[in-house]
Protein backbone atom coordinates (compact mmCIF):
# COMPACT_ATOMS: atom_id res chain seq x y z
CA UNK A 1 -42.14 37.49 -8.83
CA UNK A 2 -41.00 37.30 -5.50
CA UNK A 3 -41.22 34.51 -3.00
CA UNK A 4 -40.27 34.19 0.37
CA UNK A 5 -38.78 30.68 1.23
CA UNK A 6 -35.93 29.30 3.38
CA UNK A 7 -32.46 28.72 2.58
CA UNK A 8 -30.36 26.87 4.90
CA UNK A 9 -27.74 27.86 7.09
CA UNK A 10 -26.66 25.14 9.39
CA UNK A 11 -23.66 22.84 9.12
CA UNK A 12 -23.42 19.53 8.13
CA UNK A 13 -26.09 17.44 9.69
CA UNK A 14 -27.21 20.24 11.95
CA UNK A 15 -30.24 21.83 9.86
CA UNK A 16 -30.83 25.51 10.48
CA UNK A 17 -32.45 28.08 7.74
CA UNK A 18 -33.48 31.68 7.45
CA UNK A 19 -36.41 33.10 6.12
CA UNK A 20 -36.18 34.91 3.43
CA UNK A 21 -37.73 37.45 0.55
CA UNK A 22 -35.88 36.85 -2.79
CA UNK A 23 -36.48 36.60 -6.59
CA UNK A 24 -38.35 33.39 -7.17
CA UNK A 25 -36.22 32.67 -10.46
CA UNK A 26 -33.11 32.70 -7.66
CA UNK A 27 -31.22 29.64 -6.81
CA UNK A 28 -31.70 28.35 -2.84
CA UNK A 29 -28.01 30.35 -1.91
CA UNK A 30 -28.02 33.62 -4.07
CA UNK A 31 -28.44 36.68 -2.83
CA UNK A 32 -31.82 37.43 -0.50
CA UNK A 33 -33.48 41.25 -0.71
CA UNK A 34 -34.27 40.60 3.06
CA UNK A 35 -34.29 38.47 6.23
CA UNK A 36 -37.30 38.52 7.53
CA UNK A 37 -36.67 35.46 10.47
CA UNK A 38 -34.95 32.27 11.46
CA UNK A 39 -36.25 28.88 12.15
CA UNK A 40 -34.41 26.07 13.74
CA UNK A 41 -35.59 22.56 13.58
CA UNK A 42 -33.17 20.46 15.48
CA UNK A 43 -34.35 21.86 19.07
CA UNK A 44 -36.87 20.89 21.08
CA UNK A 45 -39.43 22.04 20.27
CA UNK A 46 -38.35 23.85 16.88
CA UNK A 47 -37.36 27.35 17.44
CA UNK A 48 -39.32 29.99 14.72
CA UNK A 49 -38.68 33.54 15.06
CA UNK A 50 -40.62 35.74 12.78
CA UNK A 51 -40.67 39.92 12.05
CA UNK A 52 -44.99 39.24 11.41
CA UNK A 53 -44.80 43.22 10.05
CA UNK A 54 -42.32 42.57 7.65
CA UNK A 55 -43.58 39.30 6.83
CA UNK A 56 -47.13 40.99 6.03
CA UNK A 57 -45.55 43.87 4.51
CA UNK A 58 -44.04 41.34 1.86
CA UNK A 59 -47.27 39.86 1.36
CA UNK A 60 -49.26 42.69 0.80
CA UNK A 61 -46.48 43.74 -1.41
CA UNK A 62 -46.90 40.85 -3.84
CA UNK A 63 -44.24 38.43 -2.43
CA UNK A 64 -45.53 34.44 -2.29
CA UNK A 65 -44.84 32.56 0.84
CA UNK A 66 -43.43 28.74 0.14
CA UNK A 67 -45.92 25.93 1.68
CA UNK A 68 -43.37 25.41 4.50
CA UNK A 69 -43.20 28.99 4.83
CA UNK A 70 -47.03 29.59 5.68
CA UNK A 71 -47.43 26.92 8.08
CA UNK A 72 -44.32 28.77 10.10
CA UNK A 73 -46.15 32.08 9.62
CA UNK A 74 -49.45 30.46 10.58
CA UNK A 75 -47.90 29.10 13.83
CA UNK A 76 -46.28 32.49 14.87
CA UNK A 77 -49.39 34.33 14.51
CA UNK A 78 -51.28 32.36 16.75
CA UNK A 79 -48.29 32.73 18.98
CA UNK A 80 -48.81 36.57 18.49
CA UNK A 81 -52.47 37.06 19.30
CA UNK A 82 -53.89 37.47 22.59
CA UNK A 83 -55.92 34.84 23.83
């Protein structure tokens, strides 16, 4: 099954992780089948960039989204829709 999660990026003490679509059975570092976005938690306020289409398109496709996961989608969606 797939599952789309983060796995970090940043340095030492400087947190930073990309979103990404990968075989649930997977350790955190192997080998993703796509980036779908970035997020950034060490700014002010946290910097989340999501591709929503791909995101969806993984979703519909079967892929699970981690808890942490959703509540960045859920946030960038209601950055996305017009008031």
């Amino acid at each position: 099954m797939m599952s789309m999660r983060l796995t970090r990026i940043g340095s030492k003490n400087n947190p930073a992780y990309r979103i990404v679509v990968i075989d649930s059975e997977k350790p955190r570092e192997s080998e993703a089948k796509e980036y779908i976005g970035t997020y950034n938690p060490t700014t002010e306020p946290a910097e989340v960039k999501i591709d929503v289409a791909k995101a969806q398109a993984w979703i519909a496709k079967g892929a699970k989204p981690s808890q942490t996961v959703q509540s960045l989608l859920t946030k960038a969606l209601k950055k996305t829709k017009p008031a």
